[in-house]
PDB file of N, CA and C in Angstrom:
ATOM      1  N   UNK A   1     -24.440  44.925 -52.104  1.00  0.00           N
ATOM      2  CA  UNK A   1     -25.329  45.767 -52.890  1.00  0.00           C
ATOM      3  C   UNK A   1     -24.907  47.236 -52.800  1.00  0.00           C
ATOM      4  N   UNK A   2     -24.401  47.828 -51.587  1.00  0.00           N
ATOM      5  CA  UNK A   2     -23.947  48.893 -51.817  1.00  0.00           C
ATOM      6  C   UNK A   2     -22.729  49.638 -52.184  1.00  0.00           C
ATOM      7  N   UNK A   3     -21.837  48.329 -52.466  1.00  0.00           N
ATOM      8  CA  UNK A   3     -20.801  48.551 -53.088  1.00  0.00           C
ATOM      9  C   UNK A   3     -20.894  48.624 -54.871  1.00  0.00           C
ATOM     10  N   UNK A   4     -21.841  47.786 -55.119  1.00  0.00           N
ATOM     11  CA  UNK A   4     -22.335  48.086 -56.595  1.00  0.00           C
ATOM     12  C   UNK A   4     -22.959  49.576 -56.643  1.00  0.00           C
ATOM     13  N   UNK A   5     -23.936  49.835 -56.155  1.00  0.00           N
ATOM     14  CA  UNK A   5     -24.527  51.477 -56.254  1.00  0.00           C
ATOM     15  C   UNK A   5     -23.200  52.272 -55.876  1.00  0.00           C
ATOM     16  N   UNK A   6     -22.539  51.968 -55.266  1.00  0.00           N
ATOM     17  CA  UNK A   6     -21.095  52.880 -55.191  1.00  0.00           C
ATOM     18  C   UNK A   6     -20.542  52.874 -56.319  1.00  0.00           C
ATOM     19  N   UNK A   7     -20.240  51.828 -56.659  1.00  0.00           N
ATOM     20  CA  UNK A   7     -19.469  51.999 -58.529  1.00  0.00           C
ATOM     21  C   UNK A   7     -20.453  52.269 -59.630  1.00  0.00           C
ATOM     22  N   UNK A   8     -21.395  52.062 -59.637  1.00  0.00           N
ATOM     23  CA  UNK A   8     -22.558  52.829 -60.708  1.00  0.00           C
ATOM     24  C   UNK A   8     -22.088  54.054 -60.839  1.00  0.00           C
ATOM     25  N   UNK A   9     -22.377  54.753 -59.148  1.00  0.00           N
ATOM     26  CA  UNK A   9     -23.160  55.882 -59.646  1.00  0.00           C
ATOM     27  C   UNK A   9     -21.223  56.415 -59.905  1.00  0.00           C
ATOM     28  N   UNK A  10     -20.187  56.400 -59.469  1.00  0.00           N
ATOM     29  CA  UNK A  10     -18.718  56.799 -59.416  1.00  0.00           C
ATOM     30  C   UNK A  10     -18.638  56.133 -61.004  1.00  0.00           C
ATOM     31  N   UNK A  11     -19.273  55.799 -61.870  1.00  0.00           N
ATOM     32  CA  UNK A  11     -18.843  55.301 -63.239  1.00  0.00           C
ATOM     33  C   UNK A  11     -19.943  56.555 -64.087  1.00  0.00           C
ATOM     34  N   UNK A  12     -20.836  56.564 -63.702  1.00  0.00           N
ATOM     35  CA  UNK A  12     -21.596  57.844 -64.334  1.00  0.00           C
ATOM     36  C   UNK A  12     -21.295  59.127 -63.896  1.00  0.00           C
ATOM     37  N   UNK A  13     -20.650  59.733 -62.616  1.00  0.00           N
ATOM     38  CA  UNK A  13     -19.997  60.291 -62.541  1.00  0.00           C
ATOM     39  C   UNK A  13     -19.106  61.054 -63.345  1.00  0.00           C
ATOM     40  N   UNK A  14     -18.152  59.353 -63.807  1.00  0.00           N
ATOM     41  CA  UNK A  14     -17.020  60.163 -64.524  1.00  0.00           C
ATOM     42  C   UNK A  14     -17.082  59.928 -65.975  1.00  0.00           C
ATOM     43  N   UNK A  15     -18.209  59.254 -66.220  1.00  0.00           N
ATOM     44  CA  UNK A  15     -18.911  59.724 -67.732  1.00  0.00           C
ATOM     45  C   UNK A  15     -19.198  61.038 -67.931  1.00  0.00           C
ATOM     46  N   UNK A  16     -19.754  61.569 -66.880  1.00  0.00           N
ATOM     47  CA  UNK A  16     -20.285  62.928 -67.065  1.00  0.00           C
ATOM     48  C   UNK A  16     -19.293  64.259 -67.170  1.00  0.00           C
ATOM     49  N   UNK A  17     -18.596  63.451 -66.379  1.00  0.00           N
ATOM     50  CA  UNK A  17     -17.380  65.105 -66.095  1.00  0.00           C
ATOM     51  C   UNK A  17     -16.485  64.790 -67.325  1.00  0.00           C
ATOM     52  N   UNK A  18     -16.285  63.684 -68.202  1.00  0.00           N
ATOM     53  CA  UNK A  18     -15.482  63.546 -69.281  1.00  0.00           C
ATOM     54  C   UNK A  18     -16.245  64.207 -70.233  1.00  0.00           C
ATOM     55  N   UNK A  19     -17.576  63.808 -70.288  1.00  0.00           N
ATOM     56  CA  UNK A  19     -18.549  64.394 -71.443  1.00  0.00           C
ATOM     57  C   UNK A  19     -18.654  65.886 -71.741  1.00  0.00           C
ATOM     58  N   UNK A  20     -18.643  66.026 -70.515  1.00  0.00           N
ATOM     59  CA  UNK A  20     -18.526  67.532 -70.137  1.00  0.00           C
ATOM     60  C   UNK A  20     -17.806  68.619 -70.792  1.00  0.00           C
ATOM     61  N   UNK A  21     -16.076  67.908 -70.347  1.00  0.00           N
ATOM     62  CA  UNK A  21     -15.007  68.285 -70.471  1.00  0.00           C
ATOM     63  C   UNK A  21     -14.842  68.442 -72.139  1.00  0.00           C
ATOM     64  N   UNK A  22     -15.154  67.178 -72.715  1.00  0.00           N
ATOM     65  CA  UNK A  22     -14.883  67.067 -74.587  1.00  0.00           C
ATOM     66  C   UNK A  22     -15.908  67.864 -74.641  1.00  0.00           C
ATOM     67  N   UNK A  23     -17.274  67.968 -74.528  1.00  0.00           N
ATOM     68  CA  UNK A  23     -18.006  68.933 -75.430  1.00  0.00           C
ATOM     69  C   UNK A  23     -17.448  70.407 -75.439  1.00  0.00           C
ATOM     70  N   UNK A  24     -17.023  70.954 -74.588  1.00  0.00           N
ATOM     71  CA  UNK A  24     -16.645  72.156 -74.138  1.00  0.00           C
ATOM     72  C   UNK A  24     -16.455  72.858 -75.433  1.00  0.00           C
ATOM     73  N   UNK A  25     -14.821  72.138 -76.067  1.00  0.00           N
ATOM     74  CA  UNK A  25     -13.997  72.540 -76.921  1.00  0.00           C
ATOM     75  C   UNK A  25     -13.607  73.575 -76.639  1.00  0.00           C
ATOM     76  N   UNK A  26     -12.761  74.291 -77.489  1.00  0.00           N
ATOM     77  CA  UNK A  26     -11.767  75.896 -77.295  1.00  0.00           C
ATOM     78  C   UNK A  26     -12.411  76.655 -78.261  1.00  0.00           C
ATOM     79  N   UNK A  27     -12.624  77.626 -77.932  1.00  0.00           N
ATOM     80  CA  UNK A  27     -13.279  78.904 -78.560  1.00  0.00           C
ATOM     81  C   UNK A  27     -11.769  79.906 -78.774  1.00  0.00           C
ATOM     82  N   UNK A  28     -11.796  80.716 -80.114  1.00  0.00           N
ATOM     83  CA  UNK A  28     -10.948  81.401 -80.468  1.00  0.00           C
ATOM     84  C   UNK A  28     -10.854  82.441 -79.736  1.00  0.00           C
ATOM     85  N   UNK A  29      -9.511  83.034 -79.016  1.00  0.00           N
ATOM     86  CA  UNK A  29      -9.300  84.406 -79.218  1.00  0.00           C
ATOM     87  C   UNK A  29      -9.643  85.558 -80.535  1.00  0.00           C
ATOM     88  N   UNK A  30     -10.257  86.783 -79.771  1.00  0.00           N
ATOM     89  CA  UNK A  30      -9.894  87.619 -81.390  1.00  0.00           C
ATOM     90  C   UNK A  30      -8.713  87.506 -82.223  1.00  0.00           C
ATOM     91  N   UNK A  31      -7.744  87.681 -81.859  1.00  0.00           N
ATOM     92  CA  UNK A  31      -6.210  87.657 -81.853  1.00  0.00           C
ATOM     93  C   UNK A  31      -6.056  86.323 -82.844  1.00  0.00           C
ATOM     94  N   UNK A  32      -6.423  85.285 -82.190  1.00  0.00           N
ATOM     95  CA  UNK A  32      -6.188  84.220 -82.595  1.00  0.00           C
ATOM     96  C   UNK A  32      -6.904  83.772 -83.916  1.00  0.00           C
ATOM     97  N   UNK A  33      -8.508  83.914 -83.938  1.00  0.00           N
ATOM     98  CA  UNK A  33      -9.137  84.410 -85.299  1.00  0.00           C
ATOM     99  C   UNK A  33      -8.469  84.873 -86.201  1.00  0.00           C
ATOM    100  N   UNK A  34      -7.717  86.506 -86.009  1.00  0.00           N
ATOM    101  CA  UNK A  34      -7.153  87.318 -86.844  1.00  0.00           C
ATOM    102  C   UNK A  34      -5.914  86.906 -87.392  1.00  0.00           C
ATOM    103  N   UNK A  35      -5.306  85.725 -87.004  1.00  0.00           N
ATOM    104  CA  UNK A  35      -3.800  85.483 -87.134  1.00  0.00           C
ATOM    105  C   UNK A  35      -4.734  84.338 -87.914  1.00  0.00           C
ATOM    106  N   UNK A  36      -5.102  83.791 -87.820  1.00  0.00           N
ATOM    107  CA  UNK A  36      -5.890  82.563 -88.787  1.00  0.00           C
ATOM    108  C   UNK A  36      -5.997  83.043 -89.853  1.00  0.00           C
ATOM    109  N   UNK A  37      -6.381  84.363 -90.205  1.00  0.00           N
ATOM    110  CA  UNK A  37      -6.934  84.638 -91.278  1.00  0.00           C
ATOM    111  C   UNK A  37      -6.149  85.734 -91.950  1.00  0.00           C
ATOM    112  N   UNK A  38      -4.207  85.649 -91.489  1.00  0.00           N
ATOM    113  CA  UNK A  38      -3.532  86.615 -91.768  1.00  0.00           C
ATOM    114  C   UNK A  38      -3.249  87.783 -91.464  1.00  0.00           C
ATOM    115  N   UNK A  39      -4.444  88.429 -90.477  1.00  0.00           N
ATOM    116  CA  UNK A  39      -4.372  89.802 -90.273  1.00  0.00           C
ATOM    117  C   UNK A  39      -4.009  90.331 -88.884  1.00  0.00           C
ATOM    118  N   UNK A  40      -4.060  91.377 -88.544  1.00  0.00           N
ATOM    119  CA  UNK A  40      -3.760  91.927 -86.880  1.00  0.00           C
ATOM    120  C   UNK A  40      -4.938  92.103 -86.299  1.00  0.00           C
ATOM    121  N   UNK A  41      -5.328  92.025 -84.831  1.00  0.00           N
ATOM    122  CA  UNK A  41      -6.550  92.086 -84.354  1.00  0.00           C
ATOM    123  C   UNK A  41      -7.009  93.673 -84.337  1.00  0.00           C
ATOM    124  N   UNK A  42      -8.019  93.901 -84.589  1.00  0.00           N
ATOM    125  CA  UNK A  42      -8.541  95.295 -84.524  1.00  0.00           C
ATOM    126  C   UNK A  42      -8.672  95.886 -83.163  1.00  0.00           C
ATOM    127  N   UNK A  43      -9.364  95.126 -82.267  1.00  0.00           N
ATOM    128  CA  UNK A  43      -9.422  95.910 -80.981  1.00  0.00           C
ATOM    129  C   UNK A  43      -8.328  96.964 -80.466  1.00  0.00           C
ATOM    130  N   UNK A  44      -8.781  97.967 -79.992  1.00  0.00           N
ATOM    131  CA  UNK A  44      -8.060  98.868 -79.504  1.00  0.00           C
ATOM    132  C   UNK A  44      -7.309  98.209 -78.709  1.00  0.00           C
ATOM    133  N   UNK A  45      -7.738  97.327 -77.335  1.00  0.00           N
ATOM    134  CA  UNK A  45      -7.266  97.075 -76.267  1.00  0.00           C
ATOM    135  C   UNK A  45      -5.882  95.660 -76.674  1.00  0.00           C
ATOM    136  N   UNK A  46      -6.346  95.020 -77.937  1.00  0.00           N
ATOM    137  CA  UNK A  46      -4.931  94.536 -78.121  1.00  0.00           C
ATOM    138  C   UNK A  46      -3.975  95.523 -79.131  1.00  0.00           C
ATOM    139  N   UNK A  47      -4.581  95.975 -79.945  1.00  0.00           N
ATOM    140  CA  UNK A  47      -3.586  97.207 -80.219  1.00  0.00           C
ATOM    141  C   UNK A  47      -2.566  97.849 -79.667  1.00  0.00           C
ATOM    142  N   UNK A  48      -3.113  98.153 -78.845  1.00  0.00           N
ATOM    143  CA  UNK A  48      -2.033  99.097 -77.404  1.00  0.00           C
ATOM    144  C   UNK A  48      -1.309  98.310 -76.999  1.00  0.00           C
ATOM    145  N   UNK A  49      -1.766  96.882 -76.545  1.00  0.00           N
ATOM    146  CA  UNK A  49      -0.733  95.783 -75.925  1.00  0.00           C
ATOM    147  C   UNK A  49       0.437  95.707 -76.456  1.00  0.00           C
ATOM    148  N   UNK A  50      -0.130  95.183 -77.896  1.00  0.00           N
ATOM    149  CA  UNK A  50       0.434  94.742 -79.386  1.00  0.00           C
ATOM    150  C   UNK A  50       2.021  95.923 -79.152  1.00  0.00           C
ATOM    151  N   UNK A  51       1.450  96.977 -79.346  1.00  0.00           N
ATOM    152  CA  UNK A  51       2.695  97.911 -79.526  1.00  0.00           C
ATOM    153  C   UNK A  51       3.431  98.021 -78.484  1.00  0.00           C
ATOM    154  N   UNK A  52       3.260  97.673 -77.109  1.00  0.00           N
ATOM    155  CA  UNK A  52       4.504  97.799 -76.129  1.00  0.00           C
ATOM    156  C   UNK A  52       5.118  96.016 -76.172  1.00  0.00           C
ATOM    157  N   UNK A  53       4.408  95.723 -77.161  1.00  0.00           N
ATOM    158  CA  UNK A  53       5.066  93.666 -76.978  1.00  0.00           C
ATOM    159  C   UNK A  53       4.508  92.761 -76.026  1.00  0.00           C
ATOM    160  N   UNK A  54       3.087  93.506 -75.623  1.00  0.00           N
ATOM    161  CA  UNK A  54       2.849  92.686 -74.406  1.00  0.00           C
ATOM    162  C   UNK A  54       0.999  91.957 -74.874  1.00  0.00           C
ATOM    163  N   UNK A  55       0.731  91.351 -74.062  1.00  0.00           N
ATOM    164  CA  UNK A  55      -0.294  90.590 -74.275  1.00  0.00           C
ATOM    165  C   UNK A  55      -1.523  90.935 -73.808  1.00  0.00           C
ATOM    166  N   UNK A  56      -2.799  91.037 -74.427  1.00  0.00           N
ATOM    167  CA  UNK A  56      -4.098  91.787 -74.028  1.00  0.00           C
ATOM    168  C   UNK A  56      -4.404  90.873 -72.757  1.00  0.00           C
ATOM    169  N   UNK A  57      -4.477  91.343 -71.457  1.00  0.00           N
ATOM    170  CA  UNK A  57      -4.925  90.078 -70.706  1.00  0.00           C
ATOM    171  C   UNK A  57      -5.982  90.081 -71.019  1.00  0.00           C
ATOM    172  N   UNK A  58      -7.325  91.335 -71.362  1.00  0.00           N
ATOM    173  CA  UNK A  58      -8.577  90.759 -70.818  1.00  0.00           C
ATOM    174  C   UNK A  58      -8.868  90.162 -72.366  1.00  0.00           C
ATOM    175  N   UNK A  59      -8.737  90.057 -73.253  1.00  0.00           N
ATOM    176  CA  UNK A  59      -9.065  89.212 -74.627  1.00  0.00           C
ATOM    177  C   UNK A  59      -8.327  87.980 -74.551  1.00  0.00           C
ATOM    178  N   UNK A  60      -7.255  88.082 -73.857  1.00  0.00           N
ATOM    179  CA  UNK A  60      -6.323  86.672 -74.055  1.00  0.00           C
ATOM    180  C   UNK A  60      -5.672  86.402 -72.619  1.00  0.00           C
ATOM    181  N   UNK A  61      -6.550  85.471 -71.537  1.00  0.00           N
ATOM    182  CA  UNK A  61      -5.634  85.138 -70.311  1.00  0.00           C
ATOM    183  C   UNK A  61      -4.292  84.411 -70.220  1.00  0.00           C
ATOM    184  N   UNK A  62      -4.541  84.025 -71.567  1.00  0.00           N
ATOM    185  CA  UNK A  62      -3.386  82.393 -70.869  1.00  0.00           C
ATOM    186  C   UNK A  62      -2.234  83.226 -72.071  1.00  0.00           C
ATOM    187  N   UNK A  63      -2.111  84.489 -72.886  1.00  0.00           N
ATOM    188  CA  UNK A  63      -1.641  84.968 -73.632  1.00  0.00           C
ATOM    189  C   UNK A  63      -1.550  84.182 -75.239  1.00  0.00           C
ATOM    190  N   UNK A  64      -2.685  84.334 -75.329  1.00  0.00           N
ATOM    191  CA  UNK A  64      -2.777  83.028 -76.585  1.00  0.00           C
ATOM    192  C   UNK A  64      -2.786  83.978 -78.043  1.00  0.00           C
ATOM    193  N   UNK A  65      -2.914  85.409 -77.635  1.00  0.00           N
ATOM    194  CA  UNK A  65      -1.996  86.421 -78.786  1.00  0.00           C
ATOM    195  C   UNK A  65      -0.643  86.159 -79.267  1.00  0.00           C
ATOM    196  N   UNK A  66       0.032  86.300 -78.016  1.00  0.00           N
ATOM    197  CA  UNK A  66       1.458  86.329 -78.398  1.00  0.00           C
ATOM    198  C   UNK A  66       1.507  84.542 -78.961  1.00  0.00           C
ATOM    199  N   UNK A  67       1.413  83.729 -78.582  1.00  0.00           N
ATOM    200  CA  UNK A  67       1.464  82.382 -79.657  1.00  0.00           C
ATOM    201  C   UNK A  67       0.887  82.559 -80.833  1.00  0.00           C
ATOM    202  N   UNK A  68       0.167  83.104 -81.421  1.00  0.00           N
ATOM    203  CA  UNK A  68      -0.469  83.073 -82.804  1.00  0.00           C
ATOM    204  C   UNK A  68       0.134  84.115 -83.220  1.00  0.00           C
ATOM    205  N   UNK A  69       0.626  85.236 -82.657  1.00  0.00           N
ATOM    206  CA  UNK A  69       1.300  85.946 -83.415  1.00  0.00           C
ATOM    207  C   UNK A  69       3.060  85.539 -83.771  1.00  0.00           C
ATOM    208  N   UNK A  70       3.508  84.889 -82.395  1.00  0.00           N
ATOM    209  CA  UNK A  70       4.933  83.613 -82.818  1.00  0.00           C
ATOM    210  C   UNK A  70       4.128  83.215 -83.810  1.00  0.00           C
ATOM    211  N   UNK A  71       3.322  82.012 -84.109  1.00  0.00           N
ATOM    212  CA  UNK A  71       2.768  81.064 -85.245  1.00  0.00           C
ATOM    213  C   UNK A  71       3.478  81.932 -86.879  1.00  0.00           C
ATOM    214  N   UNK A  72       2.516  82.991 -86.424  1.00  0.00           N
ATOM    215  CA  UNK A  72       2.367  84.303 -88.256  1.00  0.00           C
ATOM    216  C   UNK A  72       3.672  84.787 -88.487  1.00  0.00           C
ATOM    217  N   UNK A  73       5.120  85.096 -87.307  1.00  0.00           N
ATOM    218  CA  UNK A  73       6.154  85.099 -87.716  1.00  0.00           C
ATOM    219  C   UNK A  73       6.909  84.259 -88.406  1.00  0.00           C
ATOM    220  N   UNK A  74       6.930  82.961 -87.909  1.00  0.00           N
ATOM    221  CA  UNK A  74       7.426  81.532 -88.463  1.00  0.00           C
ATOM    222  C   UNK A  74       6.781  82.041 -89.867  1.00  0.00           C
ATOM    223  N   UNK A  75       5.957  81.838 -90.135  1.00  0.00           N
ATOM    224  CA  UNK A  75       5.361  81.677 -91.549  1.00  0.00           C
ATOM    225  C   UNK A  75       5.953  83.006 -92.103  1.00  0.00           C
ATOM    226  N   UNK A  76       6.258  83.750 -91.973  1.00  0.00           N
ATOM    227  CA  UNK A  76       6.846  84.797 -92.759  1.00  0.00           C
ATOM    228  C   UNK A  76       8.382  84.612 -92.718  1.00  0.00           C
ATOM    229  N   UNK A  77       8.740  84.137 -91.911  1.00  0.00           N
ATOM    230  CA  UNK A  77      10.300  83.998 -92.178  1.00  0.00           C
ATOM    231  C   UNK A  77      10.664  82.613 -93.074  1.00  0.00           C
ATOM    232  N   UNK A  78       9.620  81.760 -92.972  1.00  0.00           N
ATOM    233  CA  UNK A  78      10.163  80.675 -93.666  1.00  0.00           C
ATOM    234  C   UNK A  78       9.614  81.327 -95.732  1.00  0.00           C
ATOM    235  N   UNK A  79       8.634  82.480 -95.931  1.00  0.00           N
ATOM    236  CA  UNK A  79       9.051  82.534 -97.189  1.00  0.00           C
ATOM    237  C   UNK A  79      10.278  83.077 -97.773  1.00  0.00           C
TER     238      UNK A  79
END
């Protein structure tokens, strides 16, 4: 019997932390918004980045500017 209540509750467990995990989803960078929709991000603080080539950390940790802005080059070189 207590090997069953051991796997119950270790099966709802990891229902939960999966459920968890998918609802989350990814929320846009500004940056990343702005490249969606063609344009450059307005913020000052990626602005400044923007112009020495480097990446806003506090708007973008994992640097998910500089990928969407790679993305918007591709698309301009391939017209």
């Amino acid at each position: 019997m207590k090997t069953i209540k051991t796997l119950i509750i270790a099966v709802c467990a990891l229902a939960f932390l999966t459920s968890a995990s998918l609802a989350e989803g990814k929320k846009l960078t500004c940056c990343e918004k702005a490249a969606a929709e063609g344009k450059e991000c307005k913020n000052k603080c990626c602005l400044s980045a923007h112009k020495n080539g480097k990446s806003c950390e506090k708007c973008n940790p994992n640097k998910e500017d500089l990928k969407a802005m790679n993305k918007g080059d591709k698309k301009v070189e391939a017209k």
